[in-house]
N, C-alpha and C. Protein backbone atom coordinates (compact mmCIF):
# COMPACT_ATOMS: atom_id res chain seq x y z
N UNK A 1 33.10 0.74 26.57
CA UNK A 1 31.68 0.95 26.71
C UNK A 1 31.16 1.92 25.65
N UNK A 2 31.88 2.80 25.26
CA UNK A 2 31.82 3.96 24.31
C UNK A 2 31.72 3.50 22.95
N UNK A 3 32.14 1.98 22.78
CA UNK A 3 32.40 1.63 21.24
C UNK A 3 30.86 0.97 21.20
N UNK A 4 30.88 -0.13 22.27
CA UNK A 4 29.31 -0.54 22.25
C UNK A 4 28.13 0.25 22.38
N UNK A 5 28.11 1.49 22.31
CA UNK A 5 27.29 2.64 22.48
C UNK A 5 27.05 2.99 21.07
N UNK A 6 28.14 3.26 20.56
CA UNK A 6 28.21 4.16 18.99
C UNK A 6 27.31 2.68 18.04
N UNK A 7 28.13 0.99 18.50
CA UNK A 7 27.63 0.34 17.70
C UNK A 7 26.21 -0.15 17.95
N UNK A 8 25.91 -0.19 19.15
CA UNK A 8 24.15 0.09 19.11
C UNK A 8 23.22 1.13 18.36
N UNK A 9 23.76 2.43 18.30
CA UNK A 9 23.38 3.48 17.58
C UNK A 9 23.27 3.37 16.56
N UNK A 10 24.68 2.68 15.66
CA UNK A 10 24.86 2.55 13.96
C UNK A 10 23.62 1.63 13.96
N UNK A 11 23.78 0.26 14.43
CA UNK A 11 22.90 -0.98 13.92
C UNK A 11 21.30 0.03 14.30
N UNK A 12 20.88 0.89 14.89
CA UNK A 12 19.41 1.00 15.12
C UNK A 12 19.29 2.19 13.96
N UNK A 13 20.62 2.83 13.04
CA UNK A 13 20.40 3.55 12.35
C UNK A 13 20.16 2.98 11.19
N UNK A 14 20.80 1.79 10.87
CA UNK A 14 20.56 1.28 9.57
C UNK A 14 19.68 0.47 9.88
N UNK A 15 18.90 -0.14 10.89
CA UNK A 15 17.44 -0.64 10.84
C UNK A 15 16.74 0.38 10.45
N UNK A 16 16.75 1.22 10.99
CA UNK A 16 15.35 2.74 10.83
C UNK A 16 15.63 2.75 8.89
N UNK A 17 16.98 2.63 8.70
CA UNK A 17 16.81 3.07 7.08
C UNK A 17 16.44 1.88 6.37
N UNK A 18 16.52 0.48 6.86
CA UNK A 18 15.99 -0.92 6.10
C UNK A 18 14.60 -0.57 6.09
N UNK A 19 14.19 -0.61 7.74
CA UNK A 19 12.84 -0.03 7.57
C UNK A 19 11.81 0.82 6.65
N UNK A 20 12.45 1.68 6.57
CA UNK A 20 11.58 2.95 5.76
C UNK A 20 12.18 2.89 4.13
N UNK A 21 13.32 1.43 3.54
CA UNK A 21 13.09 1.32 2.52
C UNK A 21 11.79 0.04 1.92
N UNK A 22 11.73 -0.71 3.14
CA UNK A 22 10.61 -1.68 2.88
C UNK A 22 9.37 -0.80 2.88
N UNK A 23 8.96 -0.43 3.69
CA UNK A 23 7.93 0.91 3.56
C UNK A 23 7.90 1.26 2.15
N UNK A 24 8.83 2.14 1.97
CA UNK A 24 8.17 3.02 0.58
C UNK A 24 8.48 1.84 -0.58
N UNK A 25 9.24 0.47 -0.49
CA UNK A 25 9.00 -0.35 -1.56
C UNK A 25 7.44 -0.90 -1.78
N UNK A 26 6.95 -1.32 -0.67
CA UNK A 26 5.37 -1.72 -0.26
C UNK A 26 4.75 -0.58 -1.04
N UNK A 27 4.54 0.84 -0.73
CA UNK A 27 4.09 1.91 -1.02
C UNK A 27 4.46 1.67 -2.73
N UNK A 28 5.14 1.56 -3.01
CA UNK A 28 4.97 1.78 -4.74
C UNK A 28 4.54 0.24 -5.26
N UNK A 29 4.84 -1.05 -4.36
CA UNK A 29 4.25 -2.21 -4.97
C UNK A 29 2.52 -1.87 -5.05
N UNK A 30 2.12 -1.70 -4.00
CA UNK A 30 0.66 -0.77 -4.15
C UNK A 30 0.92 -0.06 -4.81
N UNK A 31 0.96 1.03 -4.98
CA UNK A 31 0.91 1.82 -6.30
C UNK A 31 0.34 1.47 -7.56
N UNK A 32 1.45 0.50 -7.90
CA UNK A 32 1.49 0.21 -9.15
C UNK A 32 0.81 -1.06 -9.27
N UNK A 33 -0.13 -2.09 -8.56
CA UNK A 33 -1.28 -2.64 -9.00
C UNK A 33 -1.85 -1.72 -8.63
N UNK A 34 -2.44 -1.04 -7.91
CA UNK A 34 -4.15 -0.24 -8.12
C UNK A 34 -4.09 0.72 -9.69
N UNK A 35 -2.65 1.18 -9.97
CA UNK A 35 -2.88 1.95 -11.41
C UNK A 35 -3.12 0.67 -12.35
N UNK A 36 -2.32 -0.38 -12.45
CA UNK A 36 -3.01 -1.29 -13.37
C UNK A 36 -3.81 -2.35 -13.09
N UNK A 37 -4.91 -2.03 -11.78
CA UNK A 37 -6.28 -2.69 -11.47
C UNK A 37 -7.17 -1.30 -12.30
N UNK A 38 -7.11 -0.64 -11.73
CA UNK A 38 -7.70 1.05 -12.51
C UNK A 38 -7.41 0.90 -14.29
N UNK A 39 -6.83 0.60 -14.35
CA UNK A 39 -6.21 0.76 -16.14
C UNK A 39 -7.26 -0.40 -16.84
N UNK A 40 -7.06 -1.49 -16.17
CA UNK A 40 -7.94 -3.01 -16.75
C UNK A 40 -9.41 -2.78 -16.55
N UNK A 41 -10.00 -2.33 -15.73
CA UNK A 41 -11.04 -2.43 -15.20
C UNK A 41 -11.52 -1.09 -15.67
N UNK A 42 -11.48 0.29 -16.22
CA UNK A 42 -11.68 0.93 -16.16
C UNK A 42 -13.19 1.47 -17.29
N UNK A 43 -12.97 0.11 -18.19
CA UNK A 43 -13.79 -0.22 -19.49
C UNK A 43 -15.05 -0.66 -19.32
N UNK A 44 -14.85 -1.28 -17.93
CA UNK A 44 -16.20 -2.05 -16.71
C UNK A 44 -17.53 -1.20 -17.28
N UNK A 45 -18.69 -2.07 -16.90
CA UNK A 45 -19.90 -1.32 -16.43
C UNK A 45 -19.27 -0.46 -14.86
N UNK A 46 -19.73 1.21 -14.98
CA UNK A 46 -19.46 1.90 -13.98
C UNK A 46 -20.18 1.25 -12.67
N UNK A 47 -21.40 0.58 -13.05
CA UNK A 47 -21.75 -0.05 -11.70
C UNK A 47 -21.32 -1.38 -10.75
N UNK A 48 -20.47 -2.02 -11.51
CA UNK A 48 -19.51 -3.21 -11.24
C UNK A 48 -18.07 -2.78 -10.69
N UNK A 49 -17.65 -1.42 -11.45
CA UNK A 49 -16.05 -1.40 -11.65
C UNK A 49 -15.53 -0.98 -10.14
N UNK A 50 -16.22 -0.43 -9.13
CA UNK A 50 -15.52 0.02 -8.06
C UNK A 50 -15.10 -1.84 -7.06
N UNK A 51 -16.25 -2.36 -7.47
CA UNK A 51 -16.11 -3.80 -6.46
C UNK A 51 -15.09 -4.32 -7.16
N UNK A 52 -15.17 -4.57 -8.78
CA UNK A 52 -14.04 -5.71 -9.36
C UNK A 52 -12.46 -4.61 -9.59
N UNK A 53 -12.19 -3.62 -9.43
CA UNK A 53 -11.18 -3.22 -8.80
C UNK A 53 -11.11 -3.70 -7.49
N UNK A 54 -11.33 -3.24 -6.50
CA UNK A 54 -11.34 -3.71 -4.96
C UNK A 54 -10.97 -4.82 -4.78
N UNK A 55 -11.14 -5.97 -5.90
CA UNK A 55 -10.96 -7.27 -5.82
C UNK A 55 -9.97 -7.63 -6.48
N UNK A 56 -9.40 -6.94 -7.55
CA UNK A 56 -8.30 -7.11 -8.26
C UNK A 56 -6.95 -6.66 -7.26
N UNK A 57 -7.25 -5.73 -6.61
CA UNK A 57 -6.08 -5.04 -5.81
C UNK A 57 -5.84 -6.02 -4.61
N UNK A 58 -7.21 -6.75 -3.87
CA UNK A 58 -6.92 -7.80 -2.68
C UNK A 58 -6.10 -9.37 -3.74
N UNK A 59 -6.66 -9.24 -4.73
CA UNK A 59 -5.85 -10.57 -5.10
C UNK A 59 -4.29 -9.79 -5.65
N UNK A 60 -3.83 -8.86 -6.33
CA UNK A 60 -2.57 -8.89 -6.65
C UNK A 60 -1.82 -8.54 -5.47
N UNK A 61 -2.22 -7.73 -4.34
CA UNK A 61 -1.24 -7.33 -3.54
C UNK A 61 -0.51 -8.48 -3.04
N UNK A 62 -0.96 -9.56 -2.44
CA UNK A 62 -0.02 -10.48 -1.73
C UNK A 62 0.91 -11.11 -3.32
N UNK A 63 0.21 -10.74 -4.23
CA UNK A 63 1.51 -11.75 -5.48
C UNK A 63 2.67 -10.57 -5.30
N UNK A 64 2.56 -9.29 -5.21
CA UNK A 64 3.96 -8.27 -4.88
C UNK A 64 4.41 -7.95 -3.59
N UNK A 65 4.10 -9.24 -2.62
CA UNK A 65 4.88 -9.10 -1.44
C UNK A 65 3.89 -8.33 -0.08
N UNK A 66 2.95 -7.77 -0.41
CA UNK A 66 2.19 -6.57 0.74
C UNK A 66 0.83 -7.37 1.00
N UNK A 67 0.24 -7.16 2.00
CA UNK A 67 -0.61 -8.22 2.58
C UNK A 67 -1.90 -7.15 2.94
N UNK A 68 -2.69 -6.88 2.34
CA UNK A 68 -4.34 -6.24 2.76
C UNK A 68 -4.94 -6.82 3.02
N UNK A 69 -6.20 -6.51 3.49
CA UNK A 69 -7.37 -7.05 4.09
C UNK A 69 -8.51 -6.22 3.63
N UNK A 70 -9.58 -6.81 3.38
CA UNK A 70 -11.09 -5.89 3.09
C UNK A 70 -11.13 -4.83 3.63
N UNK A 71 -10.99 -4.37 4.99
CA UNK A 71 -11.42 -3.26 5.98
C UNK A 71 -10.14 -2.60 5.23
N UNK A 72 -9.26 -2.84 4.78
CA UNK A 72 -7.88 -1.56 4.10
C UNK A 72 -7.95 -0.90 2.80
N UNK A 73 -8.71 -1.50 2.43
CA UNK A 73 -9.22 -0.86 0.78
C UNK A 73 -10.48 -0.75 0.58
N UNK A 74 -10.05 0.89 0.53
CA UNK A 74 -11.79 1.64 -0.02
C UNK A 74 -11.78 1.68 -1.37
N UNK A 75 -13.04 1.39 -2.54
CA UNK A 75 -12.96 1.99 -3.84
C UNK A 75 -14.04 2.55 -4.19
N UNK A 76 -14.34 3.45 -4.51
CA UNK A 76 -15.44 4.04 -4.68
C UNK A 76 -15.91 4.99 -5.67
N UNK A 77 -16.79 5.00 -6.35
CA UNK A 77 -16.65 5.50 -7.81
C UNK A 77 -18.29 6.59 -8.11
N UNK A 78 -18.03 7.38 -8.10
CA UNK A 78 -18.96 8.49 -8.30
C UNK A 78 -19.41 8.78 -9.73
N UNK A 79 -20.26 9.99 -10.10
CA UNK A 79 -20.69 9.96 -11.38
C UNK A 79 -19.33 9.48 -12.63
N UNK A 80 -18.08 10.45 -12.12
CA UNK A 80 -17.38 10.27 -13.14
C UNK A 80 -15.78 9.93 -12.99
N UNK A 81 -15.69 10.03 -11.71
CA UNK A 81 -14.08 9.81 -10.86
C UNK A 81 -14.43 7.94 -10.45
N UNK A 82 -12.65 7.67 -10.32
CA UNK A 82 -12.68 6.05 -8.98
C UNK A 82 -11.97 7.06 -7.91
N UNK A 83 -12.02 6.69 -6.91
CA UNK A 83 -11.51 7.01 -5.49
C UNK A 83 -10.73 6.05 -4.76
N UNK A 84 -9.89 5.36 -4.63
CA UNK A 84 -9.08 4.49 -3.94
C UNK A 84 -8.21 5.03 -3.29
N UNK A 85 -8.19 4.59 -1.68
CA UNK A 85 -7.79 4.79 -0.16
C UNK A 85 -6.98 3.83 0.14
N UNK A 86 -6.52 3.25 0.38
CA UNK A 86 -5.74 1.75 1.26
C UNK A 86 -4.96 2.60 2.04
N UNK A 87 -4.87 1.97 3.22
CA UNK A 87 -4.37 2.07 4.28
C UNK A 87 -3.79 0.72 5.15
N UNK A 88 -2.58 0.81 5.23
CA UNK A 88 -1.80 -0.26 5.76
C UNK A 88 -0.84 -0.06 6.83
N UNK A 89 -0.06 -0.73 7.33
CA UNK A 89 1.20 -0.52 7.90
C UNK A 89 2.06 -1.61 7.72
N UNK A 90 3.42 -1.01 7.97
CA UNK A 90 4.49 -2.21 8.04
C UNK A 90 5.04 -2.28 9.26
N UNK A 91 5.20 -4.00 10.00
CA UNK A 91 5.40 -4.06 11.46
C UNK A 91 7.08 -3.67 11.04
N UNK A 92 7.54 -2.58 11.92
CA UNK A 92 9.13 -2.05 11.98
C UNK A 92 9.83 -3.11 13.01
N UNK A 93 9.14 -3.05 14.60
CA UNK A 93 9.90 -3.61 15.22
C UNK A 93 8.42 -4.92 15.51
N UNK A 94 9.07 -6.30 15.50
CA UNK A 94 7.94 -7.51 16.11
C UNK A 94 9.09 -8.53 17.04
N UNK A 95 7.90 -8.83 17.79
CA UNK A 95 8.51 -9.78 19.08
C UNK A 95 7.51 -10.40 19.34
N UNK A 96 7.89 -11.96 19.40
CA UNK A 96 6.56 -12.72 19.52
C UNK A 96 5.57 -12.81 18.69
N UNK A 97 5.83 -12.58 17.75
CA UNK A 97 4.42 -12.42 16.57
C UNK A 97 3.47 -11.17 16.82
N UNK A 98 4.08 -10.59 17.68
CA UNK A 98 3.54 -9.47 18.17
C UNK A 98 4.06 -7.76 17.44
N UNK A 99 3.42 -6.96 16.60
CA UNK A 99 4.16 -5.55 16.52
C UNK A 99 4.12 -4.58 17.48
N UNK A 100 5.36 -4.11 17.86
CA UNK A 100 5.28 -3.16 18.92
C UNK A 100 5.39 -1.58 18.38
N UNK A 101 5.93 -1.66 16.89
CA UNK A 101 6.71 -0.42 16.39
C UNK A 101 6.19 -0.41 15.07
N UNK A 102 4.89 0.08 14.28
CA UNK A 102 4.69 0.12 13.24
C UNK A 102 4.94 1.07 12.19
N UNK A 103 5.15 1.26 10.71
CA UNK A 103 5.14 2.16 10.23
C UNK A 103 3.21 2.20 9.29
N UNK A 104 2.81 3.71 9.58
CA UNK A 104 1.44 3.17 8.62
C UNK A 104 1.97 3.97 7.53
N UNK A 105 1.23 3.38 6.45
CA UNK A 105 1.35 3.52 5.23
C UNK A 105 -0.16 4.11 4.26
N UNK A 106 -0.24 4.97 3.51
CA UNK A 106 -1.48 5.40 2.94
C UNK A 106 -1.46 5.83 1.82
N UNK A 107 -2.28 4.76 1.04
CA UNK A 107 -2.08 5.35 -0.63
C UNK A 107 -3.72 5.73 -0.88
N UNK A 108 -3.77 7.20 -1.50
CA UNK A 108 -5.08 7.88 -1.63
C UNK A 108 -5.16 8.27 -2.99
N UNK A 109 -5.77 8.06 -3.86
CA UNK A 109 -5.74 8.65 -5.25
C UNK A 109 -7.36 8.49 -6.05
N UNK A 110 -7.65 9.86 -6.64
CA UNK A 110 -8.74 9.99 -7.73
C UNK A 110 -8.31 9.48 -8.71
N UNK A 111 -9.15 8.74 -9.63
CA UNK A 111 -8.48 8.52 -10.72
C UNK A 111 -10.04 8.88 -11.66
N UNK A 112 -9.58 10.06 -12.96
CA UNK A 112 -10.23 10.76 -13.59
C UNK A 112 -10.70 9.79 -15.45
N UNK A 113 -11.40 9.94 -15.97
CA UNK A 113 -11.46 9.77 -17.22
C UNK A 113 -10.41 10.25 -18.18
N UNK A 114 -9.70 9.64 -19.18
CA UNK A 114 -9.02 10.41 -19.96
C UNK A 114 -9.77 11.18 -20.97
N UNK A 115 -9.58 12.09 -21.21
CA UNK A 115 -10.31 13.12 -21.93
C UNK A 115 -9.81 13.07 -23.52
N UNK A 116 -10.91 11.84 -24.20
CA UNK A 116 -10.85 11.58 -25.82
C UNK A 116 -11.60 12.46 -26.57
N UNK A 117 -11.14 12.84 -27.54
CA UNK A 117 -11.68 13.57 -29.04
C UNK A 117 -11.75 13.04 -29.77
């Protein structure tokens, strides 16, 4: 009974660590389209560029595996900063098409002018 104990334990330890490597893989697949939705777009009319980012990031995320929705990505662009928020989660544990055990996930970043001479 003692062996099936320890091996329930191992298998829920190396789920928790599969888990939280899909997590932070998601977390840098985001990442790295919003820096190069931000990078492409950044040349925009300032009054266009917060929407056609927003839209660049809903179309690349599902091509790198991570799945958003409108209500998960904020972009928002002030006199001289972009502001991008997304907020997601990854279902950890699902049953039935159902998640019972989520991890959330939150990528927040200013992104500034580069400062040319």
């Amino acid at each position: 009974m003692k062996i099936v104990f320890w091996l329930f334990v191992a298998v829920g330890f190396v789920y928790a660590f599969y888990s939280g490597a899909i997590a932070t893989y998601q977390y840098m697949q985001v990442k790295d389209v919003v820096e190069e939705s931000v990078q492409e777009r950044w040349k925009v009319d300032k009054f266009d560029r917060a929407a056609r980012v927003k839209q660049d990031i809903l179309r690349k995320a599902p091509e790198s595996g991570v799945t958003l929705d409108a209500q998960s990505v904020h972009v928002t662009d002030d006199e001289r900063n972009l502001h991008v928020l997304i907020r997601w989660s990854y279902p950890a544990v699902v049953y039935r098409h159902q998640a019972y055990i989520s991890i959330p996930i939150s990528y927040d970043k200013v992104f500034e002018p580069a400062s040319g001479r």
